[in-house]
C-alpha atoms as a PDB file:
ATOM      1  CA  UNK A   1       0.000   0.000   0.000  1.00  0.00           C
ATOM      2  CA  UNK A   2       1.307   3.727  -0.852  1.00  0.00           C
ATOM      3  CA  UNK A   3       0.241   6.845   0.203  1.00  0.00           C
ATOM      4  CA  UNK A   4      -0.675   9.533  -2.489  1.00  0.00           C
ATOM      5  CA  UNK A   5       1.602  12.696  -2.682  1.00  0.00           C
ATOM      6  CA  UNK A   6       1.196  15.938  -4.589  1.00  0.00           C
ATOM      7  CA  UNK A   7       4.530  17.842  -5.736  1.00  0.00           C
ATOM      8  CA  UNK A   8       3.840  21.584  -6.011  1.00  0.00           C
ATOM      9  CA  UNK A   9       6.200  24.502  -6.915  1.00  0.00           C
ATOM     10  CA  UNK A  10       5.808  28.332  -6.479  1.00  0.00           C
ATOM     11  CA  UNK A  11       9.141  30.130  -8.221  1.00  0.00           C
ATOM     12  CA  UNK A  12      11.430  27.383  -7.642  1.00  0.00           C
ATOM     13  CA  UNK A  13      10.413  26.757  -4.046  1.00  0.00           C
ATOM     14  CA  UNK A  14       8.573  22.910  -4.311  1.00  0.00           C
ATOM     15  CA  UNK A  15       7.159  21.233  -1.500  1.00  0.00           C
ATOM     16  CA  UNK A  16       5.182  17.777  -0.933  1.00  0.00           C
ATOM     17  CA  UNK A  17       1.652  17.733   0.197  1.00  0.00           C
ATOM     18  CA  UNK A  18       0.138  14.972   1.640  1.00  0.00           C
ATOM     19  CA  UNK A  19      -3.649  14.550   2.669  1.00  0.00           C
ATOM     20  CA  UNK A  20      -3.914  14.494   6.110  1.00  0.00           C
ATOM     21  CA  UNK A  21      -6.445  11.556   6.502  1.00  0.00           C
ATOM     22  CA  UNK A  22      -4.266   9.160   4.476  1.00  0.00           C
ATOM     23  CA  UNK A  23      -1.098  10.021   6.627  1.00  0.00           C
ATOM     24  CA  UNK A  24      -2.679   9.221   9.867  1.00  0.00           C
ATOM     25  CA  UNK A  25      -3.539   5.932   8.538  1.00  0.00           C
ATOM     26  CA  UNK A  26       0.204   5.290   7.309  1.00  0.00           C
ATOM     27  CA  UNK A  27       0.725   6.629  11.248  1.00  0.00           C
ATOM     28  CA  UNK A  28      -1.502   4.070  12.680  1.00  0.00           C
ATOM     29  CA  UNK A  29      -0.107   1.468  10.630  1.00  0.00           C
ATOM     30  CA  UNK A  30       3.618   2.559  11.565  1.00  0.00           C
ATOM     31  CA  UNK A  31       4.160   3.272   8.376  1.00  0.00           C
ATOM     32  CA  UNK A  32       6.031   6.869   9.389  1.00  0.00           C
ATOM     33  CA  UNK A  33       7.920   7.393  12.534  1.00  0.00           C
ATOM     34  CA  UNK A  34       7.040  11.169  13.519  1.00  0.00           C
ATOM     35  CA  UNK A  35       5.850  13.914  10.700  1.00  0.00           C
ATOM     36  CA  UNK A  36       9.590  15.111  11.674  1.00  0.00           C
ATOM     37  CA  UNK A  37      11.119  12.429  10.300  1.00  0.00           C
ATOM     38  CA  UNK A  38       9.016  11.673   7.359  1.00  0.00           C
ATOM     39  CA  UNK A  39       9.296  15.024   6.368  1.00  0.00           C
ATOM     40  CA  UNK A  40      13.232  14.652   6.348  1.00  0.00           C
ATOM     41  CA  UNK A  41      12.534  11.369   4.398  1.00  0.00           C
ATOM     42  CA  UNK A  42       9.845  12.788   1.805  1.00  0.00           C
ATOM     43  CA  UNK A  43      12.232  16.000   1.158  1.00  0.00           C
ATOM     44  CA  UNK A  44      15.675  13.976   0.538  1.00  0.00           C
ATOM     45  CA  UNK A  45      16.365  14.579  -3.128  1.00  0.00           C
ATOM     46  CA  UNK A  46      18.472  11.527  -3.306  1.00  0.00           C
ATOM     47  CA  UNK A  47      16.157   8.794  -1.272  1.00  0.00           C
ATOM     48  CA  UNK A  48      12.979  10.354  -1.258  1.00  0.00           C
ATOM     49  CA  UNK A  49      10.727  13.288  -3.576  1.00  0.00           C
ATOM     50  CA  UNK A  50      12.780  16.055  -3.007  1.00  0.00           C
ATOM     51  CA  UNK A  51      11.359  19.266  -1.277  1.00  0.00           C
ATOM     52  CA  UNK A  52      12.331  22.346   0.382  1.00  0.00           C
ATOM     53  CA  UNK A  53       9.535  21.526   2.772  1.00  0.00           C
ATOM     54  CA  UNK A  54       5.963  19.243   3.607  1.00  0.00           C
ATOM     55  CA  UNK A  55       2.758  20.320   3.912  1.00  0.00           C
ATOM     56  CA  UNK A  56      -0.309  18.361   5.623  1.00  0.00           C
ATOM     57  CA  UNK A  57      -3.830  19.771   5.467  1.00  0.00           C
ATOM     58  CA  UNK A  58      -5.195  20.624   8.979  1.00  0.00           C
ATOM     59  CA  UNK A  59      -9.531  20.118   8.407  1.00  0.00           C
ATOM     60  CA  UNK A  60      -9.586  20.086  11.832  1.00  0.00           C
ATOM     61  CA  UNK A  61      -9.679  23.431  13.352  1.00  0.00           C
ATOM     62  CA  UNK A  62     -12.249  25.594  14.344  1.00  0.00           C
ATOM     63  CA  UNK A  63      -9.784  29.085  14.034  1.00  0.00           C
ATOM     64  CA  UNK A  64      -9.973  29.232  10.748  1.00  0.00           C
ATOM     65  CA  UNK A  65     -11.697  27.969   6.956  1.00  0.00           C
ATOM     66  CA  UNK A  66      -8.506  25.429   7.450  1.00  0.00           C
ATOM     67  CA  UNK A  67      -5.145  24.474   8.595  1.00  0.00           C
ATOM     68  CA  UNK A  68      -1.647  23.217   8.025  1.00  0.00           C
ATOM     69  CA  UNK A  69       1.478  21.265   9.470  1.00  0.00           C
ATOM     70  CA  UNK A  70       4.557  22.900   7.809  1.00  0.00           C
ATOM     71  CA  UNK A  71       7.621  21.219   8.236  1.00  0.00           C
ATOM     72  CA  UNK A  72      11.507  22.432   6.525  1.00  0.00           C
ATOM     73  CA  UNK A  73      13.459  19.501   4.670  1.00  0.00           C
ATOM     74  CA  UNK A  74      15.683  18.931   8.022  1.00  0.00           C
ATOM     75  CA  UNK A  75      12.013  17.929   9.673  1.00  0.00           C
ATOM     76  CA  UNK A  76      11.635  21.518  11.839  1.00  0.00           C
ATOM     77  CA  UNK A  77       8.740  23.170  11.940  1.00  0.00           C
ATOM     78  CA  UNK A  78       8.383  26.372  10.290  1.00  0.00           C
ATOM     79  CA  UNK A  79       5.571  29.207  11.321  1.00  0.00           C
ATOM     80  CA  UNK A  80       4.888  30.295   7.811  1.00  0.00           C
ATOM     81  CA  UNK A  81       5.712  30.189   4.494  1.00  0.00           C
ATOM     82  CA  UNK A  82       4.893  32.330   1.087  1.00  0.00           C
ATOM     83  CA  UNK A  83       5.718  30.365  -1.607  1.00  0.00           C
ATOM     84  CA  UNK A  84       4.327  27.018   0.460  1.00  0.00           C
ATOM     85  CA  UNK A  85       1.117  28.783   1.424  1.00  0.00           C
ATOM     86  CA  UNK A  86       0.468  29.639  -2.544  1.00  0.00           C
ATOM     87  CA  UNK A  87       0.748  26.155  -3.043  1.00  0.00           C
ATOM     88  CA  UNK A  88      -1.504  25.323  -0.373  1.00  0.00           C
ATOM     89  CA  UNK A  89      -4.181  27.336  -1.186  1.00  0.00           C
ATOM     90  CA  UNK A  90      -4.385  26.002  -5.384  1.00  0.00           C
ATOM     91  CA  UNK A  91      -4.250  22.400  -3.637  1.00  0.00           C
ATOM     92  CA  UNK A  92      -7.227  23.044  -1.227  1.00  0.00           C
ATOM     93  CA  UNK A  93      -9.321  24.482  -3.487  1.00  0.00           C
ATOM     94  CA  UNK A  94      -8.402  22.565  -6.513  1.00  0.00           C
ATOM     95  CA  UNK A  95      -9.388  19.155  -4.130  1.00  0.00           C
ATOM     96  CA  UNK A  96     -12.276  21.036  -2.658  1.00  0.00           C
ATOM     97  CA  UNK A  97     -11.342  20.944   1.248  1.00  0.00           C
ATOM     98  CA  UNK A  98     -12.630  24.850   1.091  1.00  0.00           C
ATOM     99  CA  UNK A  99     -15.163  26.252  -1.471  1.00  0.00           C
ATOM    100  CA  UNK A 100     -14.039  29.927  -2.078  1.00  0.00           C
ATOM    101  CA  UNK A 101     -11.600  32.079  -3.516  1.00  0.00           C
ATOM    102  CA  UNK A 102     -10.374  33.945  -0.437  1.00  0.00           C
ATOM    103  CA  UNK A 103     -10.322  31.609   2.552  1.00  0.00           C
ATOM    104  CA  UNK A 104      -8.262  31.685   6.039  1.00  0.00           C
ATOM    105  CA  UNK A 105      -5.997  29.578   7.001  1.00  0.00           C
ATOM    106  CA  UNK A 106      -4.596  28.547  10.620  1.00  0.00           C
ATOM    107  CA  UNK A 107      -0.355  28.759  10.710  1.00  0.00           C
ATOM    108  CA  UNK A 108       2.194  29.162  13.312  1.00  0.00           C
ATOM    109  CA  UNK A 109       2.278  32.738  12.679  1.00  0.00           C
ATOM    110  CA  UNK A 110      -1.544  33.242  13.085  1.00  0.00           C
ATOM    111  CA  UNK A 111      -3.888  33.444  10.486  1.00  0.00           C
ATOM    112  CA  UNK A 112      -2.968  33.784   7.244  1.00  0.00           C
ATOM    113  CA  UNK A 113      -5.649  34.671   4.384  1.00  0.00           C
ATOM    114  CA  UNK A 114      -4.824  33.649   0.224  1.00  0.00           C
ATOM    115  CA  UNK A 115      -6.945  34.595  -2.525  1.00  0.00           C
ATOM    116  CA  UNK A 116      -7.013  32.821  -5.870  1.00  0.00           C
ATOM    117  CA  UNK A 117      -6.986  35.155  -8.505  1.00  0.00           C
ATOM    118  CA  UNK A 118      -6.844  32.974 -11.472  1.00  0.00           C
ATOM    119  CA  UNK A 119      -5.809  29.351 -12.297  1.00  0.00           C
ATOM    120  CA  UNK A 120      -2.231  29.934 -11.145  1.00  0.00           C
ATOM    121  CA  UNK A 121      -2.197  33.124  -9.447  1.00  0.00           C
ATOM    122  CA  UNK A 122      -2.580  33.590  -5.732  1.00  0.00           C
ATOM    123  CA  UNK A 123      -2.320  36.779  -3.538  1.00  0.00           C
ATOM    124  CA  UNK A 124      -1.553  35.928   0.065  1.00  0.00           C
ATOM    125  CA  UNK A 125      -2.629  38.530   3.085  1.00  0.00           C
ATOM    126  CA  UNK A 126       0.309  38.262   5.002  1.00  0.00           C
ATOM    127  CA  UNK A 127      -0.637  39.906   8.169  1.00  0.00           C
ATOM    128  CA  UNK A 128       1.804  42.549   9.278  1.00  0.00           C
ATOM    129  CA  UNK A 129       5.777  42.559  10.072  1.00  0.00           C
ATOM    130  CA  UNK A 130       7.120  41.907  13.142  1.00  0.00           C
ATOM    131  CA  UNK A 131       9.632  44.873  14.612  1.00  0.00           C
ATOM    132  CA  UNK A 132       9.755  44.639  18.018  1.00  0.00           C
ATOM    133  CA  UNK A 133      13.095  42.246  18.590  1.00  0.00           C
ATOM    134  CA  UNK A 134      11.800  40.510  21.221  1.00  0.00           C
ATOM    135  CA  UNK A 135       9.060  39.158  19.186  1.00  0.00           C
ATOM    136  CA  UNK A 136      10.896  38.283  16.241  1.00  0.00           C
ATOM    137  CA  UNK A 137      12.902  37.449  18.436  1.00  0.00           C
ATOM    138  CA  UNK A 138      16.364  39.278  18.260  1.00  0.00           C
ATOM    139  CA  UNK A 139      18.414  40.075  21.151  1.00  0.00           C
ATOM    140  CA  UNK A 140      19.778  43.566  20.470  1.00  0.00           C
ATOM    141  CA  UNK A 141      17.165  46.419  21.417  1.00  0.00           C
ATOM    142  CA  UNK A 142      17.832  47.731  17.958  1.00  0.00           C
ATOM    143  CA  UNK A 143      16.850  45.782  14.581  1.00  0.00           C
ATOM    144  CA  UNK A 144      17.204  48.676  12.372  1.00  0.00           C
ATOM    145  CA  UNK A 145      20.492  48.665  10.464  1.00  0.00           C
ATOM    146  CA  UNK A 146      22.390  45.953  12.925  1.00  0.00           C
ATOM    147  CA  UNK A 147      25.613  45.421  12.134  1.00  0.00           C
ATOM    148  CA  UNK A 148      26.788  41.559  12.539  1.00  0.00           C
ATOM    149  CA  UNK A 149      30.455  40.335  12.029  1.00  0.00           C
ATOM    150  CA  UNK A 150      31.144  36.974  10.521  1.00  0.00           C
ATOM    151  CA  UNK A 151      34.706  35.764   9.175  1.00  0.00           C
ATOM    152  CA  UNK A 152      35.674  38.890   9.276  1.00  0.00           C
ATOM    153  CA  UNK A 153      33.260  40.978   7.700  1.00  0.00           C
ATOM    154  CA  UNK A 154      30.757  43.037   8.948  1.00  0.00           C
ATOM    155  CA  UNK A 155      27.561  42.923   7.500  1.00  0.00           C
ATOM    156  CA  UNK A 156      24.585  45.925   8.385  1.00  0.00           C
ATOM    157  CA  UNK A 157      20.856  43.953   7.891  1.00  0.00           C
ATOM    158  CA  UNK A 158      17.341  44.517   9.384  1.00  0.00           C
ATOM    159  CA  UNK A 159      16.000  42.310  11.127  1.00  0.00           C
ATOM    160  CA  UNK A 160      12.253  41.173  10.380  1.00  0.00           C
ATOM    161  CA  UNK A 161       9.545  38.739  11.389  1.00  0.00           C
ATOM    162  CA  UNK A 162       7.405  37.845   8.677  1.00  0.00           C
ATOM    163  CA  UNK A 163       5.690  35.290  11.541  1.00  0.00           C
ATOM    164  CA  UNK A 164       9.575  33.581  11.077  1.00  0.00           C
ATOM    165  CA  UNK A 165      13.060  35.507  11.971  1.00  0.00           C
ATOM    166  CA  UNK A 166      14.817  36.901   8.417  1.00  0.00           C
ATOM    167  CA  UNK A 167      17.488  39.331   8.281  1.00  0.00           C
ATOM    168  CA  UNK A 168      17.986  41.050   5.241  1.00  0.00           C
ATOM    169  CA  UNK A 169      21.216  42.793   4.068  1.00  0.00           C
ATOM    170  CA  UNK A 170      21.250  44.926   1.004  1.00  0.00           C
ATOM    171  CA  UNK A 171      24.350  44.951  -0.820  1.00  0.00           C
ATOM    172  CA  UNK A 172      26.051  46.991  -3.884  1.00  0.00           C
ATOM    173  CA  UNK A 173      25.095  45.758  -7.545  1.00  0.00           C
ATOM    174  CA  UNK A 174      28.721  44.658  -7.681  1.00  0.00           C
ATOM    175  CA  UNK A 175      28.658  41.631  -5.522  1.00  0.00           C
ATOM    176  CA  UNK A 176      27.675  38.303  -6.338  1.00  0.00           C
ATOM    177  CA  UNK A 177      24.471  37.820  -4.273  1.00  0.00           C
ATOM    178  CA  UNK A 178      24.244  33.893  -4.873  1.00  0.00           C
ATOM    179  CA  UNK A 179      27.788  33.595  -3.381  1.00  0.00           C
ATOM    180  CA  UNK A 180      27.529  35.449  -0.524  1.00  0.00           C
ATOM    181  CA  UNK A 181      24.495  33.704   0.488  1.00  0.00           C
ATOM    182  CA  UNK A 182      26.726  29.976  -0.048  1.00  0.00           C
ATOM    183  CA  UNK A 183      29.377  32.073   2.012  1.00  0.00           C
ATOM    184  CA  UNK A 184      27.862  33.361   4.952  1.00  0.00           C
ATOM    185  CA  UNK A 185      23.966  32.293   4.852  1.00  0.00           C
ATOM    186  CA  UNK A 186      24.674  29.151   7.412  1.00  0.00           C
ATOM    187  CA  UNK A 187      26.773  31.129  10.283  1.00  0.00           C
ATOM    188  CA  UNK A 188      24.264  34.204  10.268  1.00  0.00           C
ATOM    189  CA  UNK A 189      20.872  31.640  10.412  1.00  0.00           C
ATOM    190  CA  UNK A 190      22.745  30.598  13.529  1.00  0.00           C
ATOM    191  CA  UNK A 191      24.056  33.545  15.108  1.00  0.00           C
ATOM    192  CA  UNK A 192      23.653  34.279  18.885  1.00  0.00           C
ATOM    193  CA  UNK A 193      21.369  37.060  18.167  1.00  0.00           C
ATOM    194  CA  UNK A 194      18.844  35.208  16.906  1.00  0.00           C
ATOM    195  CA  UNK A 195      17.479  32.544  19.338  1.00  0.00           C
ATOM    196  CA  UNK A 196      15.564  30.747  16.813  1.00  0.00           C
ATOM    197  CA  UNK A 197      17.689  31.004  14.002  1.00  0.00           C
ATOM    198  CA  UNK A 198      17.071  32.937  10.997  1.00  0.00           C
ATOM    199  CA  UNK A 199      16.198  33.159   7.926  1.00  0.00           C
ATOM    200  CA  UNK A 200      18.908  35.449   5.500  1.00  0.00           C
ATOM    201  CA  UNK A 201      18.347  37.692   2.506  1.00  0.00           C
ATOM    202  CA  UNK A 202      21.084  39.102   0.529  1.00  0.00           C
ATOM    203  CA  UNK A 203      19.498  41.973  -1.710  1.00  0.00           C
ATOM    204  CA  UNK A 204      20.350  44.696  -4.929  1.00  0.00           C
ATOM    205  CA  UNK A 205      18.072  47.096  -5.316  1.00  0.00           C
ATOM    206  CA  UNK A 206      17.880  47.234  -9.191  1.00  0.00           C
ATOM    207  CA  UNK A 207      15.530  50.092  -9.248  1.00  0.00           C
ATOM    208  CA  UNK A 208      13.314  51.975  -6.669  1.00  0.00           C
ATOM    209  CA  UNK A 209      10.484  49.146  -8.104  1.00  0.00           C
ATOM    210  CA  UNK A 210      12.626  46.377  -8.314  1.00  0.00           C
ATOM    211  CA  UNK A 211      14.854  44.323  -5.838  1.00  0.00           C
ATOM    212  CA  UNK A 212      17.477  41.171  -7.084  1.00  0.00           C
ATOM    213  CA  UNK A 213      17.622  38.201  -3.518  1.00  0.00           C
ATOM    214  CA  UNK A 214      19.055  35.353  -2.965  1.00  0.00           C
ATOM    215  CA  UNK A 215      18.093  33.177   0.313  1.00  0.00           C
ATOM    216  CA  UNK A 216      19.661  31.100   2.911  1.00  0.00           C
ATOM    217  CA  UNK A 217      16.146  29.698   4.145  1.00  0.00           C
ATOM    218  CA  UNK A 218      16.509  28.248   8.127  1.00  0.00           C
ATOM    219  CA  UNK A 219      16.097  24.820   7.700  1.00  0.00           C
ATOM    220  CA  UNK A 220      16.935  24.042   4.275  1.00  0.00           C
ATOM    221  CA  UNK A 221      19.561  25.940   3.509  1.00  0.00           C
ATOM    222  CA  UNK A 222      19.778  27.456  -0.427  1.00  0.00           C
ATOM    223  CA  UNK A 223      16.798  27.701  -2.180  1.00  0.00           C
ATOM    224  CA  UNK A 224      15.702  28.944  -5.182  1.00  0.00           C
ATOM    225  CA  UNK A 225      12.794  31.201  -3.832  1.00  0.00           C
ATOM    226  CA  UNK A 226      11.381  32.533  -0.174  1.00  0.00           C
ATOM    227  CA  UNK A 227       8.074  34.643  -0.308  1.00  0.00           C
ATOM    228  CA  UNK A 228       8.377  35.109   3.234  1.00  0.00           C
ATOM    229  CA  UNK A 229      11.678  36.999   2.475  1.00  0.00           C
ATOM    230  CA  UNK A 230      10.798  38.931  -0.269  1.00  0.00           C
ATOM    231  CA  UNK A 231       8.148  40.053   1.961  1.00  0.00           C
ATOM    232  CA  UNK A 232      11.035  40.807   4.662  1.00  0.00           C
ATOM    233  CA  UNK A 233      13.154  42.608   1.793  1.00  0.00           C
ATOM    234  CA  UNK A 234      10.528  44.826   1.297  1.00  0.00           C
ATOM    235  CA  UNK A 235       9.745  46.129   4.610  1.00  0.00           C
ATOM    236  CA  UNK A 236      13.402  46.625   5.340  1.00  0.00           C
ATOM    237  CA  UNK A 237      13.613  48.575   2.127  1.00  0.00           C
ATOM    238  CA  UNK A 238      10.786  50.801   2.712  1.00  0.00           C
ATOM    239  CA  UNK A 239      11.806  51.410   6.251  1.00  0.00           C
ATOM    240  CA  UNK A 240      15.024  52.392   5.081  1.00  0.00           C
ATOM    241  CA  UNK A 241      13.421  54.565   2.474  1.00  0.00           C
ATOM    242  CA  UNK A 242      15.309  52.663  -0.535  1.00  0.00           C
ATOM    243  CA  UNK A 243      12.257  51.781  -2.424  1.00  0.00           C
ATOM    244  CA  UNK A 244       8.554  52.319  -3.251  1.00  0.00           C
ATOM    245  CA  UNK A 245       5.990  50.730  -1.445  1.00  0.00           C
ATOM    246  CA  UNK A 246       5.039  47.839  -4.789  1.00  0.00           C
ATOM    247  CA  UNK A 247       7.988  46.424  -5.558  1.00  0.00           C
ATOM    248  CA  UNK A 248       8.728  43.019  -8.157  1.00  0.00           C
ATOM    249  CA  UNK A 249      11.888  40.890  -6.202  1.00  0.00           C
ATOM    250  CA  UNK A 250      13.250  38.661  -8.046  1.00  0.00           C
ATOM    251  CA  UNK A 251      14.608  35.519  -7.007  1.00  0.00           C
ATOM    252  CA  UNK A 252      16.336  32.373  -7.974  1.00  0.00           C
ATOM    253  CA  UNK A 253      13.045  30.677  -9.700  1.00  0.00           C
ATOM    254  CA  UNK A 254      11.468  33.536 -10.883  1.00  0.00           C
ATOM    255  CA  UNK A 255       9.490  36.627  -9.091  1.00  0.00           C
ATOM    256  CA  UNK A 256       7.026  37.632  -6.886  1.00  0.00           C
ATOM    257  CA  UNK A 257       5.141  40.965  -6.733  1.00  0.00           C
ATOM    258  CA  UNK A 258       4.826  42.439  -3.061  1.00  0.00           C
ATOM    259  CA  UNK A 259       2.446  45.595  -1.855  1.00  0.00           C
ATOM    260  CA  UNK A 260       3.159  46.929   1.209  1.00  0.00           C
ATOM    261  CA  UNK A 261       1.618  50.219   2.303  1.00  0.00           C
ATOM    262  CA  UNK A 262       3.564  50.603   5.792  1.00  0.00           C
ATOM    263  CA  UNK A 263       6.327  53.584   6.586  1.00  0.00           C
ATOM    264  CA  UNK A 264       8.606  54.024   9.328  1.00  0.00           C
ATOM    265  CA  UNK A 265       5.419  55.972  11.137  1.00  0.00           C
ATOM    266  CA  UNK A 266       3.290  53.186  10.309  1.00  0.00           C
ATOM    267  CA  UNK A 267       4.277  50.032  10.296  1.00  0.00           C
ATOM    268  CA  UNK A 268       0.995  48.402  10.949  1.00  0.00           C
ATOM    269  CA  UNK A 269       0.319  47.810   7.256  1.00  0.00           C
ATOM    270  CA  UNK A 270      -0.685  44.112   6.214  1.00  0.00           C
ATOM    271  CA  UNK A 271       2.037  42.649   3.233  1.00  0.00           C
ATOM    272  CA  UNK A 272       0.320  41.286   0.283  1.00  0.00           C
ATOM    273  CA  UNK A 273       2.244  38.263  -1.325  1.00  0.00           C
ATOM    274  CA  UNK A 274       1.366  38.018  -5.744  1.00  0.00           C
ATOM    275  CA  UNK A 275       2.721  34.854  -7.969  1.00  0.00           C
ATOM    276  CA  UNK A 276       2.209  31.750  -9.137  1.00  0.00           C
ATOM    277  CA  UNK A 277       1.787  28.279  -7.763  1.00  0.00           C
ATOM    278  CA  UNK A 278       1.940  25.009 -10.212  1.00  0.00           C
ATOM    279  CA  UNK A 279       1.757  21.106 -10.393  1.00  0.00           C
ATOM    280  CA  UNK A 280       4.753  19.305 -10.866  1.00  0.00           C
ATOM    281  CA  UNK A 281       3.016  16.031 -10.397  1.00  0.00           C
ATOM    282  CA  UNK A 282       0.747  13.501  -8.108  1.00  0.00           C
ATOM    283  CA  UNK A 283       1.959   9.585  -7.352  1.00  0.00           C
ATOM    284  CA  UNK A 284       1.527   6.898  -5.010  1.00  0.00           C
ATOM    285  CA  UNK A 285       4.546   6.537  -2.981  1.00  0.00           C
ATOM    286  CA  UNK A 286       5.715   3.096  -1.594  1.00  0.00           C
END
C-alpha cells in the first residue's frame, strides 16, 4: 500500500503535500515514525521526492476555513511560508477541502488569508511585520540597520519577522548575491542574536520598483525562492526609504510581486504576497 503525494512549486520553491487523513492511517499502521522524520525522508532529493519543505492539510480546526502542518526539509517546523502557502491554497481548493476564492488559514504565525486570482495566481494577506526584537525574536534592542560580524566581515541587515526571523542585508550591484548567500547564509541563520535562528536575505536594489535576492532559508539551507523573504526585503527597504511601497523581487526561480503600504510611522500595514503556484506532479509513494 502507498500513500498519495502531490509535488507543487511556487518560483522554484517545491514542497510535498500529503492529505492528512491518508497520513494518519500510514501513522496508525507505523508506516512513518514522527511527521519530523518523514518530512526529512519525503524531502531527501536523493532517497525520497525532493522538497524544500511538507505540507499536511489541517480540516480540523475551528480558528480558521482550514489548517496546516509545515515542516523544513531537516524535519523543523516552520511558522509560515509564502511560496508554500500559494501552493496550499491552489491544492485546497483545486481538491475542494474549502469552497471559495479567499479563505483563512490557521499557521504558526496566526492566520494567514490567500486569494485565488486565477488558475495559477494567488495573492496571500500576510498579516503585518514583526519589529519589536523581542518578538521576532532578536536580542539587540535595535533591529534597524544591525551590524553583525562573521569571518571577518561586517555585514549591516534589518531584522524582520514575517511570523519567522529573516534578516535582510542589502548589498552593492557589484557583488555576487548567490555567493555570498553559499558564504555566509549558514553562520548568520545561527548567530547568537537570533534565538531561533534565521532566515537570511542578501538583496540589490535594481531600481526603486525592483529588488534582485538570494536566500539562505533556516532549515533548508539554499533555495531557489522565499516569499516570506521577499516580503522581509521589502519592509526593510521601505523602512530604510530605498524603495517604493510595490515592488517586483526577483529571485532564484522567478518573481514575486509584493504591496506593502507601511512607513517608518506606520508600520501596521498588512504585506500582500502576488505569484504563481503550479503542479509538478501527483503519485503513489511506496
Amino acid at each position: 500500500m502507498g500513500i498519495k503525494i502531490t509535488k507543487m512549486q511556487g518560483c522554484g520553491n517545491d514542497f510535498v503535500i500529503l492529505n492528512y487523513d491518508e497520513y494518519q492511517k500510514g501513522v496508525n499502521e507505523n508506516r512513518w515514525d514522527s511527521i519530523s522524520e518523514s518530512a526529512k525522508k519525503l524531502c531527501n532529493r536523493n532517497f525520497g521526492v525532493g522538497a524544500d519543505g511538507l505540507i499536511i492539510p489541517n480540516v480540523n480546526t475551528e480558528e480558521a476555513d482550514i489548517g496546516w502542518f509545515f515542516y523544513n526539509s531537516d524535519g523543523s517546523t516552520a511558522q509560515m511560508c509564502g511560496n508554500g502557502m500559494r501552493c496550499f491554497a491552489k491544492y485546497v481548493s483545486d481538491k475542494g477541502l474549502v469552497n471559495k476564492k479567499e479563505f483563512t488559514v490557521k499557521t504558526l504565525a496566526g492566520i494567514i488569508t490567500p486569494k485565488i486570482l486565477d488558475d495559477n495566481t494567488i495573492r496571500v494577506n500576510m498579516s503585518k511585520p514583526i519589529l519589536q526584537p523581542d518578538k521576532i525574536p532578536f536580542i539587540p534592542n535595535n533591529n534597524l540597520n544591525y551590524k553583525i560580524s562573521i569571518k571577518n566581515r561586517i555585514f549591516e541587515g534589518t531584522a524582520v519577522s514575517m511570523g519567522n526571523p529573516h534578516f535582510v542585508i542589502f548589498v552593492d550591484k557589484n557583488e555576487d548575491l548567490l555567493s555570498l548567500a553559499k558564504e555566509f547564509g549558514s553562520e548568520i541563520e545561527a548567530s547568537a542574536e537570533f534565538p531561533e535562528k534565521t532566515n537570511v536575505e542578501f538583496v540589490k536594489i535594481l531600481s526603486p520598483d525592483k529588488l534582485s535576492l538570494r536566500v539562505w532559508e533556516r532549515g533548508c539551507g539554499i533555495t531557489l525562492a522565499c516569499g516570506t523573504g521577499a516580503c522581509a526585503a521589502t519592509v526593510a527597504g521601505v523602512l530604510n526609504e530605498y524603495i517604493n511601497n510595490s515592488v517586483d523581487v526577483e529571485l532564484l526561480g522567478g518573481s514575486v510581486h509584493i504591496d506593502w503600504n507601511g512607513n517608518k510611522n506606520n508600520t501596521s500595514e498588512n504585506v500582500f504576497l502576488t505569484g504563481d503556484a503550479k503542479y509538478v506532479f501527483e503519485a503513489e509513494l511506496f
